[in-house]
Each structure stands twice: as C-alpha cells, then as structure tokens.
N, C-alpha and C. Protein backbone atom coordinates (compact mmCIF):
# COMPACT_ATOMS: atom_id res chain seq x y z
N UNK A 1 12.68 9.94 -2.20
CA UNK A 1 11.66 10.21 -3.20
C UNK A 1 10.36 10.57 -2.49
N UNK A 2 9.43 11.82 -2.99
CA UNK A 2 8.63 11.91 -2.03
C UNK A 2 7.20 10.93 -2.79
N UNK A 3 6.54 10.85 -2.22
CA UNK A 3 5.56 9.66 -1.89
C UNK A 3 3.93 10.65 -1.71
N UNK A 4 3.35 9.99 -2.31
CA UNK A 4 2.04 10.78 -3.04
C UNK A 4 0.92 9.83 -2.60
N UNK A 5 -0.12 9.80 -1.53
CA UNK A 5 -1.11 8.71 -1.23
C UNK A 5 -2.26 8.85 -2.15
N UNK A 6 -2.86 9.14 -2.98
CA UNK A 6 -3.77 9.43 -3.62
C UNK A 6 -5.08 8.99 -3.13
N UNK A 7 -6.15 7.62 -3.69
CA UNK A 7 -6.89 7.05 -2.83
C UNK A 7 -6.67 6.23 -2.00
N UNK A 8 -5.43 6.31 -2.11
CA UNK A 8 -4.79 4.82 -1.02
C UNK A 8 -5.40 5.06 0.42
N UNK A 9 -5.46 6.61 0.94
CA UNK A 9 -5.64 6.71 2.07
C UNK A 9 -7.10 6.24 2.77
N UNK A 10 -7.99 6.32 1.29
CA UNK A 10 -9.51 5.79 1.63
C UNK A 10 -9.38 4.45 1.59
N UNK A 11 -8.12 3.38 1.41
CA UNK A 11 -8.21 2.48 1.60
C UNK A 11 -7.15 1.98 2.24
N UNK A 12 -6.73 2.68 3.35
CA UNK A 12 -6.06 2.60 4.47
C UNK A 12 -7.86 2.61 5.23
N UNK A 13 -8.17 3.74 5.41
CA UNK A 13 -9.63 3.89 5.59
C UNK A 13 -10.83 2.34 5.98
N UNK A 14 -11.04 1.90 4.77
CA UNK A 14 -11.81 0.87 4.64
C UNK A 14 -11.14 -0.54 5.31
N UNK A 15 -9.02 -0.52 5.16
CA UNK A 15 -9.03 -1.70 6.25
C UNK A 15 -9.18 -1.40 7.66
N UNK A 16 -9.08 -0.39 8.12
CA UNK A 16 -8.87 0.04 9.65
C UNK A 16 -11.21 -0.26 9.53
N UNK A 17 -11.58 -0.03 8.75
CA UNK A 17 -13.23 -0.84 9.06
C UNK A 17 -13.26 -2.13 8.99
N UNK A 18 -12.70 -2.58 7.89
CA UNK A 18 -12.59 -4.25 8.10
C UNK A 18 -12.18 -4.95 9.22
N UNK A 19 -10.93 -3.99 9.16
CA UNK A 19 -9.88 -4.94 10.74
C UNK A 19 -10.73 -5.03 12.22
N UNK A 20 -12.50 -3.78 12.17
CA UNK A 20 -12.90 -3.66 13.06
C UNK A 20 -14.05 -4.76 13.00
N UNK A 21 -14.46 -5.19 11.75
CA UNK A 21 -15.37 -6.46 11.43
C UNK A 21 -14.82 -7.41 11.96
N UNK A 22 -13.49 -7.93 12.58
CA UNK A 22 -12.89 -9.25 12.55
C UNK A 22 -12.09 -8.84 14.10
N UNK A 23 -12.54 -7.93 14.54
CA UNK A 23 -12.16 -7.48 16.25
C UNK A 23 -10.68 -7.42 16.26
N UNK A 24 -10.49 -6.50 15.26
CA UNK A 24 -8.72 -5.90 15.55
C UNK A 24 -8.81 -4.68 15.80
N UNK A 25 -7.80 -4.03 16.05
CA UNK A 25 -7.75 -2.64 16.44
C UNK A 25 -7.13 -2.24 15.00
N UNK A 26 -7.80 -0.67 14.98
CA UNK A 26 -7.21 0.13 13.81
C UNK A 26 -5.65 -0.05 13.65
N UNK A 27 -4.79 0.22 12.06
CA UNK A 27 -3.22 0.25 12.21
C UNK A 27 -3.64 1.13 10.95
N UNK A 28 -3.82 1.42 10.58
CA UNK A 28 -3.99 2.76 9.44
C UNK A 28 -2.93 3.64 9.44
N UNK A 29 -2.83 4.54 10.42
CA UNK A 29 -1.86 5.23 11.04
C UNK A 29 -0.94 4.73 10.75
N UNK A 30 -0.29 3.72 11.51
CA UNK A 30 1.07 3.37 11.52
C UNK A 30 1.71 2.26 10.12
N UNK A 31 0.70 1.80 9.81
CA UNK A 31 0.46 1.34 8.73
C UNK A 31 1.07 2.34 7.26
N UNK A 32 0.22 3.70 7.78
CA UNK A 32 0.99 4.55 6.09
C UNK A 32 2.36 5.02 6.82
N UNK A 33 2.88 4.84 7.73
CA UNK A 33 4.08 5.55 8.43
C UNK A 33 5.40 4.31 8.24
N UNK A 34 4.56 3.13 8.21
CA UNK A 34 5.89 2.34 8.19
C UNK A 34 5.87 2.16 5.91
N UNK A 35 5.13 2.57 5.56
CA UNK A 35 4.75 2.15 4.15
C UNK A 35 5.92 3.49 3.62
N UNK A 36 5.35 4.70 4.59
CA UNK A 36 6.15 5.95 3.75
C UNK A 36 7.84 5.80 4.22
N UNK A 37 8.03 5.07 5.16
CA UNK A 37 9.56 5.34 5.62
C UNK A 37 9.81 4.28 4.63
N UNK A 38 9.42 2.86 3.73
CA UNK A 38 9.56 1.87 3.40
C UNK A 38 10.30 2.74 1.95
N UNK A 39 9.44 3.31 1.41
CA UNK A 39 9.61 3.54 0.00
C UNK A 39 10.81 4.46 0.49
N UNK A 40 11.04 5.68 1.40
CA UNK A 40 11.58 6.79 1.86
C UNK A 40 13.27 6.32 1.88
N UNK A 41 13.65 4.63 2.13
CA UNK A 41 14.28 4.57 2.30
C UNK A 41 15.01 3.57 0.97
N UNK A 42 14.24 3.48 0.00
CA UNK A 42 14.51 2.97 -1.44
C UNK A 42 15.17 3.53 -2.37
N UNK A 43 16.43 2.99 -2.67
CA UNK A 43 17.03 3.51 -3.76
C UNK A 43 16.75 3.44 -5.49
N UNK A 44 15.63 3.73 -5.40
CA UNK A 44 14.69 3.39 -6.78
C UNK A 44 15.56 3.69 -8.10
N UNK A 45 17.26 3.96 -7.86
CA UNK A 45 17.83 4.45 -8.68
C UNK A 45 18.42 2.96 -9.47
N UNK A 46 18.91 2.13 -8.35
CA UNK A 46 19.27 0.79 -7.73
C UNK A 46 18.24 -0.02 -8.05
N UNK A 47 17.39 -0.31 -8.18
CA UNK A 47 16.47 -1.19 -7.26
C UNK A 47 15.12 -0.58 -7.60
N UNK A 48 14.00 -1.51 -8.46
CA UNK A 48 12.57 -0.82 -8.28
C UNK A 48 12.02 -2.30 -7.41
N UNK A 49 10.93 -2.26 -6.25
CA UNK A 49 10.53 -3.36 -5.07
C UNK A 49 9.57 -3.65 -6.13
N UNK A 50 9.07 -4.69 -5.61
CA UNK A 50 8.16 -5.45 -6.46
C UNK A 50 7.85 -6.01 -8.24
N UNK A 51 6.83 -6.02 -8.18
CA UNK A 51 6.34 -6.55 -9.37
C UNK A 51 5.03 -5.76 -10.46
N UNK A 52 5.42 -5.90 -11.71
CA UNK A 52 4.30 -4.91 -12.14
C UNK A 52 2.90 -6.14 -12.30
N UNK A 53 1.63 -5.34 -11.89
CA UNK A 53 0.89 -5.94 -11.95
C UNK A 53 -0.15 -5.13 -12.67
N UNK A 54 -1.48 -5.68 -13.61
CA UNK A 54 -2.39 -5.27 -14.35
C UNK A 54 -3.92 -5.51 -13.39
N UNK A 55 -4.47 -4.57 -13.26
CA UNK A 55 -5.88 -4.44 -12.28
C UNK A 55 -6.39 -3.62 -13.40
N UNK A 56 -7.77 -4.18 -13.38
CA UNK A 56 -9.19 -3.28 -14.05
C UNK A 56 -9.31 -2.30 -13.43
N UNK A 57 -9.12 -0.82 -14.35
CA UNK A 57 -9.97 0.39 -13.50
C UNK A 57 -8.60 0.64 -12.78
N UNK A 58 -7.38 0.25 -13.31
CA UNK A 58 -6.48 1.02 -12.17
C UNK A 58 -5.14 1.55 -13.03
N UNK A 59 -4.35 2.34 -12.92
CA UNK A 59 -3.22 2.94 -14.03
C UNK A 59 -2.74 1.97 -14.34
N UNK A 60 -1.75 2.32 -15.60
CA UNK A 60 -0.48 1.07 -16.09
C UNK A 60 0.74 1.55 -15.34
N UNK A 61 1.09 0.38 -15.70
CA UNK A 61 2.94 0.76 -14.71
C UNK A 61 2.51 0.45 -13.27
N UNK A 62 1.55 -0.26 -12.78
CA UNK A 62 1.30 -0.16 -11.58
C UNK A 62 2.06 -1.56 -10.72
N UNK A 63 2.63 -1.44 -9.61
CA UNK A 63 3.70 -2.21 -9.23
C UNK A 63 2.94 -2.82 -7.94
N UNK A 64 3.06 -4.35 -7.24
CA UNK A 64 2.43 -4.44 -6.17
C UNK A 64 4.11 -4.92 -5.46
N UNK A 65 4.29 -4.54 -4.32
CA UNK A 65 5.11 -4.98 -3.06
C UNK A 65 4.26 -5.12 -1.35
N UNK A 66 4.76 -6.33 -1.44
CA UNK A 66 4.17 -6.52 0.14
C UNK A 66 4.76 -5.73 1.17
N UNK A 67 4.66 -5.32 1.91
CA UNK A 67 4.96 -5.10 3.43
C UNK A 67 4.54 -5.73 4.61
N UNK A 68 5.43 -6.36 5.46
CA UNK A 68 4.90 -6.62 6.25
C UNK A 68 4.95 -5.78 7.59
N UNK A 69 3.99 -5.89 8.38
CA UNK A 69 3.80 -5.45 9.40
C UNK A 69 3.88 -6.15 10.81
N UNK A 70 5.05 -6.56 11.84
CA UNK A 70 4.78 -7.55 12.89
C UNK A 70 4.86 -8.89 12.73
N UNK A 71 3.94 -9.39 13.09
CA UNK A 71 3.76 -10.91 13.17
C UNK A 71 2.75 -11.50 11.83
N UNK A 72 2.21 -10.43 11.20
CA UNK A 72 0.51 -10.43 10.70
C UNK A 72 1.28 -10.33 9.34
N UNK A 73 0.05 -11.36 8.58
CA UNK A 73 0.68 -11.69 6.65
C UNK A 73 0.98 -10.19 6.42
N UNK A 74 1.64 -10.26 5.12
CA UNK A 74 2.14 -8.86 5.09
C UNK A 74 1.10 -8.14 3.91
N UNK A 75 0.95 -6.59 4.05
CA UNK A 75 -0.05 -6.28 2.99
C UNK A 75 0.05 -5.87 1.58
N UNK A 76 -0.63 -5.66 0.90
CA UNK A 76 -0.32 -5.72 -0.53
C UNK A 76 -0.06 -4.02 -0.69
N UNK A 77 0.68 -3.32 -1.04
CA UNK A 77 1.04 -2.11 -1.55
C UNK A 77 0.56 -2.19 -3.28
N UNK A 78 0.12 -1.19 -3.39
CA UNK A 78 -0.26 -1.14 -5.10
C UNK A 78 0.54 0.30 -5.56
N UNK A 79 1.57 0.64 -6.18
CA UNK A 79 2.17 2.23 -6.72
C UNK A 79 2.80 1.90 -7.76
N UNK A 80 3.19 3.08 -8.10
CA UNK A 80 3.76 3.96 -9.53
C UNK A 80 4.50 4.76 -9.09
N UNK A 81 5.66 4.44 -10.41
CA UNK A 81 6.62 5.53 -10.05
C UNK A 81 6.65 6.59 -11.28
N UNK A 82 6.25 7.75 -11.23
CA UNK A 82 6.62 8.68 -11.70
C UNK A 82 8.11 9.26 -11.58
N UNK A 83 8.53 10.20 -12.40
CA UNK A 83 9.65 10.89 -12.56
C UNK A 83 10.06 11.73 -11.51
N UNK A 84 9.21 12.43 -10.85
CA UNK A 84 9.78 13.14 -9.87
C UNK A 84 9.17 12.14 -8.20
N UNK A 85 8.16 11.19 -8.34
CA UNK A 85 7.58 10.97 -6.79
C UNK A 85 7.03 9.70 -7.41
N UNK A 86 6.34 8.78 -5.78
CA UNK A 86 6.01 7.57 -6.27
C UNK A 86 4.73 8.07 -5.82
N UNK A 87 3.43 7.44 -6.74
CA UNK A 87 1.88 7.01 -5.98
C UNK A 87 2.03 5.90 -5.76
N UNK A 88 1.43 5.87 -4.61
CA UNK A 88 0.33 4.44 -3.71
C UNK A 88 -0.81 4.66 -4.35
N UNK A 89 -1.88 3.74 -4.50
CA UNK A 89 -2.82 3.69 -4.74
C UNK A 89 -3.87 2.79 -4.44
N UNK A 90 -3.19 1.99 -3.53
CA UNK A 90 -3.89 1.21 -2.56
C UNK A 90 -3.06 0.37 -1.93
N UNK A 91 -4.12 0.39 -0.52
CA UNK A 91 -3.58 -0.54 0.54
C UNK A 91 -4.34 -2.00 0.78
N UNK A 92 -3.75 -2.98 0.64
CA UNK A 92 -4.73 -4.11 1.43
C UNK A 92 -4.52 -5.05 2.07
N UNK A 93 -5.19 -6.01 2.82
CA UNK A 93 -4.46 -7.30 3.64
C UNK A 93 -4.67 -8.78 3.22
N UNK A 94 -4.43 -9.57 2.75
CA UNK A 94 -4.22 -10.66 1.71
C UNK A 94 -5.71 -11.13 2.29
N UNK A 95 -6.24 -10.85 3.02
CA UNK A 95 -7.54 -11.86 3.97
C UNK A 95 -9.03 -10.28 3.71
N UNK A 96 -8.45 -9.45 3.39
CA UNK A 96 -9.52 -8.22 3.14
C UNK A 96 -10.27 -8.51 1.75
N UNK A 97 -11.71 -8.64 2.28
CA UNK A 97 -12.41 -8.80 1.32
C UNK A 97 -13.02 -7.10 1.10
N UNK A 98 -13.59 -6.81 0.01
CA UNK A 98 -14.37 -5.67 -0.53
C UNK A 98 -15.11 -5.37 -0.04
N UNK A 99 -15.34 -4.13 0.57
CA UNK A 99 -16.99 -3.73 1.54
C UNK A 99 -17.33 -3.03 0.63
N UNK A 100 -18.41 -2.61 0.35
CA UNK A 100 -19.25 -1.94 -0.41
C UNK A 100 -20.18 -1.21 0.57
C-alpha cells in the first residue's frame, strides 16, 4: 500500500529538534524508513495495526500504532487509511513534549 506523509514529515522535523534539546542525535531519517517499510509490509487486507483514536484539530478514522525503534520507548504513529493509500499524520515519542 503506498504511504502518503502529509505533515507528519514536519513532525518527524520537530522530534529530530527535540531529540537535540535532550542531547540525542537526529533519527528522522531512519525513523520515516523503518515507519514506511512497517506499514509497506502490512496486510491491511488481514489485519488493520492499531487503534482508532479521536485528537482535536485532527481527521476521523485516525488510528495510533506504536513503533518501536531499538532499545528506546517506542513512538506513537498517528494514520488513516484511505482506499487506495495510507496517511501518517504524525510522528511522536511518548516523552516529546510540544515546542512552539
């Protein structure tokens, strides 16, 4: 299924700034690479991952699944599945607070 980042990527964005507030190195990058092979390899025909969840200011139908990454809590995925492709629509890390 192909896979659609919408603003997710500005908030791939904002953790690779956070992760630099708290002296980690950027994972942004590899971060949307292990997220896109994740869904890439989902039989959404079988099987939808996660849970639907309701956020202010954000679509309906919107689903959160964790991923983890390594050793490190795993992060919150926020998407939708449309008919032909899935959106992401955000990325975050259970410990990421909001920068403004």
């Amino acid at each position: 299924m192909k896979v659609l980042w919408r603003k997710s990527i500005e908030s791939l964005l904002e953790l690779d700034r956070w992760r630099s507030t708290v002296e980690l190195p950027p994972i942004a990058i590899y971060l949307k690479d292990t997220i896109q092979t994740y869904f890439e390899q989902q039989e959404l025909i079988l099987y939808i991952p996660g849970r639907l969840v309701f956020i202010q200011k954000m679509p309906v139908d919107l689903r959160l699944v964790l991923v983890s990454v390594g050793k490190s809590d795993p992060y919150k995925v926020f998407y939708r599945i449309n008919k032909e492709y899935l959106e992401i629509f955000l990325v975050r890390h259970p410990h990421q607070k909001l920068m403004e």
